[in-house]
Protein backbone atom coordinates (compact mmCIF):
# COMPACT_ATOMS: atom_id res chain seq x y z
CA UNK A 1 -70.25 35.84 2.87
CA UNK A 2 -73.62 34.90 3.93
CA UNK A 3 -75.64 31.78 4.02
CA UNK A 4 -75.86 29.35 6.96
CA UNK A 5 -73.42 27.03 8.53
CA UNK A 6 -73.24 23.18 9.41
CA UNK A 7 -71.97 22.40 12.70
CA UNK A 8 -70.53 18.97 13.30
CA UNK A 9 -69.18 17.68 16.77
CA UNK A 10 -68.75 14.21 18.17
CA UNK A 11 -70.71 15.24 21.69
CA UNK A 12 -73.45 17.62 22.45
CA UNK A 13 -72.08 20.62 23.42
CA UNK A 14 -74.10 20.90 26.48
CA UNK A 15 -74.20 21.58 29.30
CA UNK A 16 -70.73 22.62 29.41
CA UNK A 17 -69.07 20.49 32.13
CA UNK A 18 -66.23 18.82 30.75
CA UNK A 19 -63.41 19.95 28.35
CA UNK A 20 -64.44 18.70 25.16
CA UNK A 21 -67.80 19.96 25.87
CA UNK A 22 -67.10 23.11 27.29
CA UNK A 23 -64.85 24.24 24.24
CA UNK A 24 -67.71 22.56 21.59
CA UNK A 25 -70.54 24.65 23.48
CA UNK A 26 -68.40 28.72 23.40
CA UNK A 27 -67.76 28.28 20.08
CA UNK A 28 -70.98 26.59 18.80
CA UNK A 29 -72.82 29.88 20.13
CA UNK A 30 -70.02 32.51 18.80
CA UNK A 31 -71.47 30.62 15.40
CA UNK A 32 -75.30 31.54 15.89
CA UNK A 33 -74.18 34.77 16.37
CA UNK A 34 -72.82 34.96 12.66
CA UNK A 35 -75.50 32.47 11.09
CA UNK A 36 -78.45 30.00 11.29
CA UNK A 37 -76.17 26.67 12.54
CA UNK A 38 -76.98 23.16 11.87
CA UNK A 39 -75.74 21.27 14.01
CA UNK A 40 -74.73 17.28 13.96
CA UNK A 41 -73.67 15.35 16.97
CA UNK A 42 -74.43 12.19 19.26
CA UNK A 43 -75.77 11.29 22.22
CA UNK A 44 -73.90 9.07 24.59
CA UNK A 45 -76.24 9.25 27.74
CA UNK A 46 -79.74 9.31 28.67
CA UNK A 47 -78.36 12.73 30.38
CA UNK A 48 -77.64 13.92 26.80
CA UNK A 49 -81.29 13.76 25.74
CA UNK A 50 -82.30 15.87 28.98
CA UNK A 51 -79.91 18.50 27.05
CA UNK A 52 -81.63 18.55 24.15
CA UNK A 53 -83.95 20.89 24.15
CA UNK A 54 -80.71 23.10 24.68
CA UNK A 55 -79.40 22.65 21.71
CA UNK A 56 -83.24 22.86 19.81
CA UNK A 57 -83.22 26.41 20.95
CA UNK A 58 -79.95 27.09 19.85
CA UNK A 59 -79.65 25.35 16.59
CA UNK A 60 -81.82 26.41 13.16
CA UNK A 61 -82.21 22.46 13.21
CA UNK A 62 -80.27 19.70 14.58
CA UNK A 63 -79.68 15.67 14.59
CA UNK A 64 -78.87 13.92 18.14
CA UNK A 65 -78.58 9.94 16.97
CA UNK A 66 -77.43 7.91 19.81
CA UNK A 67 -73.94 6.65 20.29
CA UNK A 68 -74.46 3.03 20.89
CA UNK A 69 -71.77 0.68 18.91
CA UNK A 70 -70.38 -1.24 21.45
CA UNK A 71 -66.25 -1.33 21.28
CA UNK A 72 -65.99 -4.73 19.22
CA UNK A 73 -67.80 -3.42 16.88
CA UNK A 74 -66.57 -0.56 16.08
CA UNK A 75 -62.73 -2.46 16.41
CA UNK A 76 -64.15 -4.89 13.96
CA UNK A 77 -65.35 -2.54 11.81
CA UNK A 78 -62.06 -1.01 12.34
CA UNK A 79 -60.51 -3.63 10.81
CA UNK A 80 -62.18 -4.46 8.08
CA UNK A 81 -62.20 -0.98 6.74
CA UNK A 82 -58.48 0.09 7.73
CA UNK A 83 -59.30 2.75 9.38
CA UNK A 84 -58.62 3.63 13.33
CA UNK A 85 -61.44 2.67 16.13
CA UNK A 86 -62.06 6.51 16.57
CA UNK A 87 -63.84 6.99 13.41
CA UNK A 88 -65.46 3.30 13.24
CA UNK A 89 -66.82 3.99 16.91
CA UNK A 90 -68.30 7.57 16.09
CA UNK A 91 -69.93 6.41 12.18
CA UNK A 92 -73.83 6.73 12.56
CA UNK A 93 -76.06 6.39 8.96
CA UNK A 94 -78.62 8.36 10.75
CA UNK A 95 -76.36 11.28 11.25
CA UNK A 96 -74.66 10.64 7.38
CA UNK A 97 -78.41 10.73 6.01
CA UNK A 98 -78.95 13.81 7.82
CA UNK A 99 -76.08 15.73 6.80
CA UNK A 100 -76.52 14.86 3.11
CA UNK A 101 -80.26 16.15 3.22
CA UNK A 102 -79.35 19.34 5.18
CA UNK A 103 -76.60 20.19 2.63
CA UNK A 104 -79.39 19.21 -0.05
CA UNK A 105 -81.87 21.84 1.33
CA UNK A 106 -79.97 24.24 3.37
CA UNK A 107 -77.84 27.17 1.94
CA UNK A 108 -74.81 25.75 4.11
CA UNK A 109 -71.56 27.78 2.83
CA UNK A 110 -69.50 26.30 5.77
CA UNK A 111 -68.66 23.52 7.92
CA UNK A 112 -67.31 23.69 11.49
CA UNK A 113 -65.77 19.68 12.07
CA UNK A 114 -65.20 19.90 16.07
CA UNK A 115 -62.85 17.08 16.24
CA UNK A 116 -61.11 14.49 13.93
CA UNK A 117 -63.62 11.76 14.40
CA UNK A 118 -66.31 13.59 12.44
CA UNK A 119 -64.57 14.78 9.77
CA UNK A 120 -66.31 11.55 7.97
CA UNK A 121 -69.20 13.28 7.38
CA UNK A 122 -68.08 15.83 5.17
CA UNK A 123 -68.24 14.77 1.84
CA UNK A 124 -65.19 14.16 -0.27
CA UNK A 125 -67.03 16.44 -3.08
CA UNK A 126 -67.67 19.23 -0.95
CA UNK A 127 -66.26 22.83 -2.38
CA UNK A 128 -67.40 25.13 0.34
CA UNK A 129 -65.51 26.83 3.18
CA UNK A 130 -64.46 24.18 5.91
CA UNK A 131 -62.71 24.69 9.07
CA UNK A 132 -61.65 21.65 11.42
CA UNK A 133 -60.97 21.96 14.97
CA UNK A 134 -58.39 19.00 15.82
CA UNK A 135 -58.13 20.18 19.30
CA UNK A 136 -55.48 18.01 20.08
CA UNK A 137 -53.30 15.98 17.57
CA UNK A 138 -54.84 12.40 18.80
CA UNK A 139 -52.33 10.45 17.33
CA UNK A 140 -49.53 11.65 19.39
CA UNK A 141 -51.91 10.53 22.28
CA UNK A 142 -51.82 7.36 21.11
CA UNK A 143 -48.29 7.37 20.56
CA UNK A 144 -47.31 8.09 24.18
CA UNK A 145 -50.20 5.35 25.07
CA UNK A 146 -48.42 2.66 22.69
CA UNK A 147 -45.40 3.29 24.69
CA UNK A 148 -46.78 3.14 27.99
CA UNK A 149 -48.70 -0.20 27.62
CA UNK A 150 -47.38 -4.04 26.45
CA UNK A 151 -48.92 -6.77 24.36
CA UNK A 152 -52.03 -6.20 22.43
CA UNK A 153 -53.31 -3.08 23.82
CA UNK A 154 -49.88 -1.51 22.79
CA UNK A 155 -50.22 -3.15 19.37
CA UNK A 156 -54.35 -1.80 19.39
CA UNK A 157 -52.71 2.16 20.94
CA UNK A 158 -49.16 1.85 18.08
CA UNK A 159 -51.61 0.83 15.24
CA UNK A 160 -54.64 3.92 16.42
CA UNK A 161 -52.05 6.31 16.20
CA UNK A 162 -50.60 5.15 12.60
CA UNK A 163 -53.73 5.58 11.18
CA UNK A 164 -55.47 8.53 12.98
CA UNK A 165 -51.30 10.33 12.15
CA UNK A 166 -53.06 9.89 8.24
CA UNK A 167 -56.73 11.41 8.78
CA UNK A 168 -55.15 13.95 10.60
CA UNK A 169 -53.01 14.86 7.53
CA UNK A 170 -55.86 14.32 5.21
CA UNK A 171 -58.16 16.56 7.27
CA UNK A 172 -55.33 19.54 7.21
CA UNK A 173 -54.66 19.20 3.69
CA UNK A 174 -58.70 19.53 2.44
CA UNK A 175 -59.43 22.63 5.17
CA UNK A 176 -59.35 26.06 4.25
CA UNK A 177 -57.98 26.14 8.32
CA UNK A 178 -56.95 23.75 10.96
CA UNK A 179 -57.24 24.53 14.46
CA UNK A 180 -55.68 23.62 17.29
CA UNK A 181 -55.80 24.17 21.06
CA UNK A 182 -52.17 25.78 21.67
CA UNK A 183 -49.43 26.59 19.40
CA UNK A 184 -47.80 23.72 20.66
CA UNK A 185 -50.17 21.07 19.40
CA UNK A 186 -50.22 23.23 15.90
CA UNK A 187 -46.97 23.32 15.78
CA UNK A 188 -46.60 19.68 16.01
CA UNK A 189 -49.31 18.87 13.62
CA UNK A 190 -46.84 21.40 10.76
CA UNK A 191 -44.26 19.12 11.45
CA UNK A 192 -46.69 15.71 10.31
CA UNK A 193 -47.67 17.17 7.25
CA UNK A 194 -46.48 19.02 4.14
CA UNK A 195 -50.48 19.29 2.24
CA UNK A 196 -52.27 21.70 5.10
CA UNK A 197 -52.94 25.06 3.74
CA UNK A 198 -53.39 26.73 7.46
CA UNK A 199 -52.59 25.50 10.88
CA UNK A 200 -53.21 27.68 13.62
CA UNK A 201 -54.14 27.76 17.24
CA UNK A 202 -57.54 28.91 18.78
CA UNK A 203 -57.18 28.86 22.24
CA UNK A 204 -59.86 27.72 24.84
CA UNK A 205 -61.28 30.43 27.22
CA UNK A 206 -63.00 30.87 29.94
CA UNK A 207 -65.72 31.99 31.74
CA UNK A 208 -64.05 34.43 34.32
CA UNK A 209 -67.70 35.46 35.36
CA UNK A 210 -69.12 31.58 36.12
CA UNK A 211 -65.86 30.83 37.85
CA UNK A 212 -65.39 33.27 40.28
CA UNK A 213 -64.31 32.57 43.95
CA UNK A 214 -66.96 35.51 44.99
CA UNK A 215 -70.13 33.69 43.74
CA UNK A 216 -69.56 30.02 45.64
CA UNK A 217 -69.11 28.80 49.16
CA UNK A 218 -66.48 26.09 49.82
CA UNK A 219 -67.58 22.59 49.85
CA UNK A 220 -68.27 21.64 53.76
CA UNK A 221 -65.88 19.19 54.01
CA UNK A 222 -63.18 21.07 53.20
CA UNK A 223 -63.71 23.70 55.44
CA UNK A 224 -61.74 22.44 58.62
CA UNK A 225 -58.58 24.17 58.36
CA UNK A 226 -56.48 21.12 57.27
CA UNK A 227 -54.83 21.28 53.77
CA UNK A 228 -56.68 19.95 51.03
CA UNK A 229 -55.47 19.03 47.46
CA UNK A 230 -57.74 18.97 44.20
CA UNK A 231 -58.00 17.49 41.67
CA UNK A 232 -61.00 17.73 39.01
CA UNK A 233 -61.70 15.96 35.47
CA UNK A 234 -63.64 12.95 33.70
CA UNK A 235 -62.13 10.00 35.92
CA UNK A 236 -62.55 7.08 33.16
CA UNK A 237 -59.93 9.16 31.04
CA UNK A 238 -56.80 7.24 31.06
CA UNK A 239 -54.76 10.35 31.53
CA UNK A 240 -56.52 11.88 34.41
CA UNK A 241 -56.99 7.84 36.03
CA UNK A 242 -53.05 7.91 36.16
CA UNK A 243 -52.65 11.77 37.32
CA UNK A 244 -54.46 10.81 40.37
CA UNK A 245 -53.34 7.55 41.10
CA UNK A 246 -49.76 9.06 40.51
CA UNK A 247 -50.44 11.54 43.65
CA UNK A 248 -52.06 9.45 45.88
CA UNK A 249 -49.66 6.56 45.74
CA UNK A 250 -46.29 8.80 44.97
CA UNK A 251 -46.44 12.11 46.18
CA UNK A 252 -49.28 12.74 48.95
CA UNK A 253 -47.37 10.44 51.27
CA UNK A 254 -44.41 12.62 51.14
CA UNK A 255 -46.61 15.42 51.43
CA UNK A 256 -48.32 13.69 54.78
CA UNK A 257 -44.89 12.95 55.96
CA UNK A 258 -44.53 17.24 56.46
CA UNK A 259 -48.31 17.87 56.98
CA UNK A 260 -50.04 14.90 58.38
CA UNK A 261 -53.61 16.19 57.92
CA UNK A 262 -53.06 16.32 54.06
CA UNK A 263 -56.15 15.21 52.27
CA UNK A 264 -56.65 14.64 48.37
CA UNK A 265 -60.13 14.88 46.98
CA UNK A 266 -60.84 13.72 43.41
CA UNK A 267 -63.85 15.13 41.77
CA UNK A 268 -65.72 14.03 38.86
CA UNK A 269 -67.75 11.60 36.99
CA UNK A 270 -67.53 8.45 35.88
CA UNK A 271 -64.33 7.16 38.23
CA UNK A 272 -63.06 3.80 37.15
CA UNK A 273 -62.07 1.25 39.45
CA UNK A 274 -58.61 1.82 40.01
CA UNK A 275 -59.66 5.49 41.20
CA UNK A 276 -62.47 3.82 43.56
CA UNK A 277 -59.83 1.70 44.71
CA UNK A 278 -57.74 4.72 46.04
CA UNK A 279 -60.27 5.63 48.94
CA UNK A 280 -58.93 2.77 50.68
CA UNK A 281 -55.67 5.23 51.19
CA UNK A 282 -54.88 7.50 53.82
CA UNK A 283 -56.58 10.75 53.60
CA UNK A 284 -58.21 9.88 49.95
CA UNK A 285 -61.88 11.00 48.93
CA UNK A 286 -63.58 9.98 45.94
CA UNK A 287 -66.34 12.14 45.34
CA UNK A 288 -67.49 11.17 41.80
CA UNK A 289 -69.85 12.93 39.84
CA UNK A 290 -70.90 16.50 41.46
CA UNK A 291 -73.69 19.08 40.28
CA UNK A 292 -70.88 21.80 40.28
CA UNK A 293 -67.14 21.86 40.76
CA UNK A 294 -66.65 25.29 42.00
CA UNK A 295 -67.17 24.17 45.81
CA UNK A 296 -64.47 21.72 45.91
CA UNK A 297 -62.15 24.59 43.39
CA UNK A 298 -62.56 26.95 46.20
CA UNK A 299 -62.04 25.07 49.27
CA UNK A 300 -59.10 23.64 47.75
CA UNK A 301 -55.65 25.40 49.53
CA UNK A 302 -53.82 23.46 46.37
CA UNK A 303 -55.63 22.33 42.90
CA UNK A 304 -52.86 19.74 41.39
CA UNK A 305 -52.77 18.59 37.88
CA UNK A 306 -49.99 16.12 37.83
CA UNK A 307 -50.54 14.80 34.04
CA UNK A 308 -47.89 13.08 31.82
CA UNK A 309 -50.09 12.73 29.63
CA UNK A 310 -51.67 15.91 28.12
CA UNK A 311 -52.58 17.16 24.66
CA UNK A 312 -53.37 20.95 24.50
CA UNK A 313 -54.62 23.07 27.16
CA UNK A 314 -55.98 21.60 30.62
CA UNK A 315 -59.41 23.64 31.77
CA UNK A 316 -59.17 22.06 35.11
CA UNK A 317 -56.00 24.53 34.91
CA UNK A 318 -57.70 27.70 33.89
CA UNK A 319 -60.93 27.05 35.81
CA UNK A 320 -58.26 26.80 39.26
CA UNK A 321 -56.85 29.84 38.32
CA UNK A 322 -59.94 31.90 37.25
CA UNK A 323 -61.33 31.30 40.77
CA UNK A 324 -58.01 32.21 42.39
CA UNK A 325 -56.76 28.97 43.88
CA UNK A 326 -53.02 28.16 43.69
CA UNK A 327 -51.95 25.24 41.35
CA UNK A 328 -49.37 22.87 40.96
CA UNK A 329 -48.58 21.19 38.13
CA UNK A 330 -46.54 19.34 35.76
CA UNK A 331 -44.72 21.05 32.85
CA UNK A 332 -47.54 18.75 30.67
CA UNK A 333 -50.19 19.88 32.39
CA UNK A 334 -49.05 23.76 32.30
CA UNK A 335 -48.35 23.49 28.12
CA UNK A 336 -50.50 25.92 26.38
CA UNK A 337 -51.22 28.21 28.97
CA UNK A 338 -48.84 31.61 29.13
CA UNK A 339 -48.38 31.72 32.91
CA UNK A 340 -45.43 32.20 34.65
CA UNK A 341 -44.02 29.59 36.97
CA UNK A 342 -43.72 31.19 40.77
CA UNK A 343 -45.59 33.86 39.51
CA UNK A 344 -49.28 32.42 37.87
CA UNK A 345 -48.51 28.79 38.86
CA UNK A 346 -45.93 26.62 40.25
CA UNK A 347 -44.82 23.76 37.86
CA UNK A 348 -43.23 20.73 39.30
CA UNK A 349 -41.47 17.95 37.06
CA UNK A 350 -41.14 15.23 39.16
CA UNK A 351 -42.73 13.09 42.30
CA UNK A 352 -40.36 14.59 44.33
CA UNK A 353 -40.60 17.95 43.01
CA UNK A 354 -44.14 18.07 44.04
CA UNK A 355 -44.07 17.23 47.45
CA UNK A 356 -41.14 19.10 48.16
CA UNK A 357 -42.92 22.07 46.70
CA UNK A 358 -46.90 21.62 47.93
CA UNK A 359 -44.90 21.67 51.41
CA UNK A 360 -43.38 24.89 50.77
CA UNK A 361 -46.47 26.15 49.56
CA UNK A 362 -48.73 25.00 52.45
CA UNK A 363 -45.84 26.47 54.78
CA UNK A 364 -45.96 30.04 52.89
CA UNK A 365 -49.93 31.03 52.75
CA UNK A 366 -48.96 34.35 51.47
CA UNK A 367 -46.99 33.45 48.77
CA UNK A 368 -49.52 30.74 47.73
CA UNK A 369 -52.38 33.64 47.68
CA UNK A 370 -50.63 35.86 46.06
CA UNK A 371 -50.05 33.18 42.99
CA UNK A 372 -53.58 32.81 43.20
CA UNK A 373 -54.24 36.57 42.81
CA UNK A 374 -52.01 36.78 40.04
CA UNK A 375 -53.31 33.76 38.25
CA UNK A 376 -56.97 35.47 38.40
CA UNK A 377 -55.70 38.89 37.43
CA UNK A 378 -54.02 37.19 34.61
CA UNK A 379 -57.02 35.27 33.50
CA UNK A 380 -58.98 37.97 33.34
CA UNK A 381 -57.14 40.09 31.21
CA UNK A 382 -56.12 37.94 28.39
CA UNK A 383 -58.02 35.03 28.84
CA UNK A 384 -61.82 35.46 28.06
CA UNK A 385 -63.50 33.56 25.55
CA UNK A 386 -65.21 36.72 23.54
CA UNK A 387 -60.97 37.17 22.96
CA UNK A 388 -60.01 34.31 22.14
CA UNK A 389 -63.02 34.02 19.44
CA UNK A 390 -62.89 37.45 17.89
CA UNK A 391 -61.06 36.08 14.98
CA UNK A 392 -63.87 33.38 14.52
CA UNK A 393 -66.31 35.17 11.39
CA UNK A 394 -63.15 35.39 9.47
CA UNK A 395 -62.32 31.78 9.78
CA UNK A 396 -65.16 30.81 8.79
CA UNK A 397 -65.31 33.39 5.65
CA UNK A 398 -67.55 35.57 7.21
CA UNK A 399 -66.76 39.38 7.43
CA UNK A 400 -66.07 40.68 10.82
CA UNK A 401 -68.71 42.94 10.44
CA UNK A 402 -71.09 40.30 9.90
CA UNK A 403 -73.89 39.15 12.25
CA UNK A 404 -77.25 37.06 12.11
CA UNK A 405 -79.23 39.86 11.83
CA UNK A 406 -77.24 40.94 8.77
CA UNK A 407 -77.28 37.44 6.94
């Protein structure tokens, strides 16, 4: 097939620093490799527009509207319409007009939807190829949120999930192919519906060559022998907020109890204010925001991911384990990833569990490098994201064969 392709995606997918982004941005350039891409997203930060002129030089054309409905808005709207927050909060005319004219003027023959929230745009009449990239199945996120949480916000989580369980369904059913981030998550999005023609998984990758423990020093502080625990993601997402709150308050005590100098350094942007509120603890650092993770990855003796809340595969995972550092983490966190436990990684179900086993690991440094080695080795081989795209042109109903130059 040839003709050009629209690209839709509720972020700019650059640079590639966080996990929505850095999934958005491999497979937004395997696309200009098969086609001229037109590309639809929005802009959430003034940092977003200093991207832009990545994505100009990538795209054939593109359309960067900001993001700026404040939350009761978008739950009003919400309302009104019937339809969950997620799609009410990410609805921008500008970015509608644009995608009507492009599909006016453009030979588009498919659409790439990267994520539920923009399937919106695509219009109920179009006949051409589409693919949507789910990533997740959101509504079981909101599920295990409704649960969690009492009184309205329950109500606000139980009532998100109803409704994003139905544009999830209707999404499947109108794709030529659904994708998701593990066969885990695809396999639970079979089970909602009965309409999808083809669920499958496309797996994230990653960059085995960027994050290597060869090409980066150790951050300074961590440098002083004592043992230091990891953990890196967006720190205003609720699930990450409670993985690190859940170690600091539950498990590193237990851990200090066997190895007094433990510290616990949590890296990344945007930290809310209960994970500000945990540098008041013993042998806590908040470090925030940070031009590159690698330094902290690699002087980290232990990178933990203790989620209990996760949906597909965790990055923070397979960027520890691409540079060779040993992780620990719960069965959630370690879902979607085919490593071994005690061989790639070492999983650990409980508070308990975790403590017991970071102090066997901190009292074994040869058995924690050699987990490290064989989470690298393992990485490497199977794990790359020119693999885990190669069956991308036929998704999208282009031949294998088929490149840019050819179209």
């Amino acid at each position: 097939m040839s003709g050009e392709i629209l690209f839709l995606a509720h972020r700019l997918p650059f640079p590639p620093d966080r996990g929505d982004k850095i999934r958005s941005h491999h497979i937004l350039k395997a696309l200009a490799e098969l086609a001229p891409v037109h590309v639809g997203c929005l802009a959430d930060t003034h940092e977003d527009k200093e991207h832009e002129g990545e994505l100009e030089a990538l795209a054939a054309t593109h359309c960067m509207p900001w993001r700026s409905k404040p939350v009761s808005v978008a739950g009003f709207e919400a309302l009104v319409r019937r339809e969950p927050v997620s799609l009410a909060a990410f609805r921008s005319q500008d970015l509608q007009d644009w995608v009507r004219v492009t599909l006016a003027q453009r030979d588009i023959r498919a659409i790439y939807v990267y994520s539920g929230q923009m399937g919106q745009y695509v219009p109920s009449d179009w006949a051409g190829h589409l693919v949507v990239d789910l990533v997740d199945v959101d509504s079981a996120k909101f599920e295990a949120y409704a649960l969690d949480r009492a009184g309205p916000r329950g109500w606000i989580d139980a009532r998100e999930a109803k409704l994003l369980r139905r544009v999830e369904a209707t999404l499947a059913a109108n794709a030529d192919a659904t994708l998701l981030v593990s066969e885990a998550e695809a396999g639970l999005l079979r089970s909602r519906t009965t309409t999808a023609h083809d669920i499958r998984p496309l797996r994230n990758g990653i960059d085995c060559a960027f994050f290597d423990l060869a090409s980066v020093e150790p951050h300074p502080a961590m440098k002083d022998g004592a043992p230091h625990f990891v953990f890196t993601g967006q720190m205003d997402y609720a699930p990450n907020v409670a993985a690190v709150t859940r170690f600091a308050h539950a498990i590193l005590p237990a851990i200090q109890r066997g190895a007094d100098d433990a510290h616990f350094h949590i890296v990344g942007r945007a930290p809310s204010d209960a994970v500000r509120a945990l540098r008041e603890l013993r042998g806590v650092t908040i470090h925030g925001a940070v031009p590159d993770v690698r330094p902290f990855i690699a002087g980290a003796t232990i990178v933990v991911a203790p989620i209990t809340i996760a949906r597909g595969v965790q990055n923070k995972v397979l960027e520890a384990m691409a540079m060779g550092r040993c992780v620990l983490a719960s069965p959630e966190a370690a879902t979607g990833i085919d490593a071994k436990h005690g061989e790639h990684l070492v999983v650990a179900e409980d508070d308990r569990a975790f403590a017991t086993r970071a102090l066997h690991l901190l009292a074994r440094p040869a058995e924690r490098e050699a987990i490290a080695a064989d989470a690298r080795r393992m990485v490497l081989d199977t794990m790359s994201w020119q693999s885990m795209l190669c069956d991308l042109p036929r998704l999208m109903g282009f031949g294998n064969d088929h490149s840019r130059d050819a179209a």
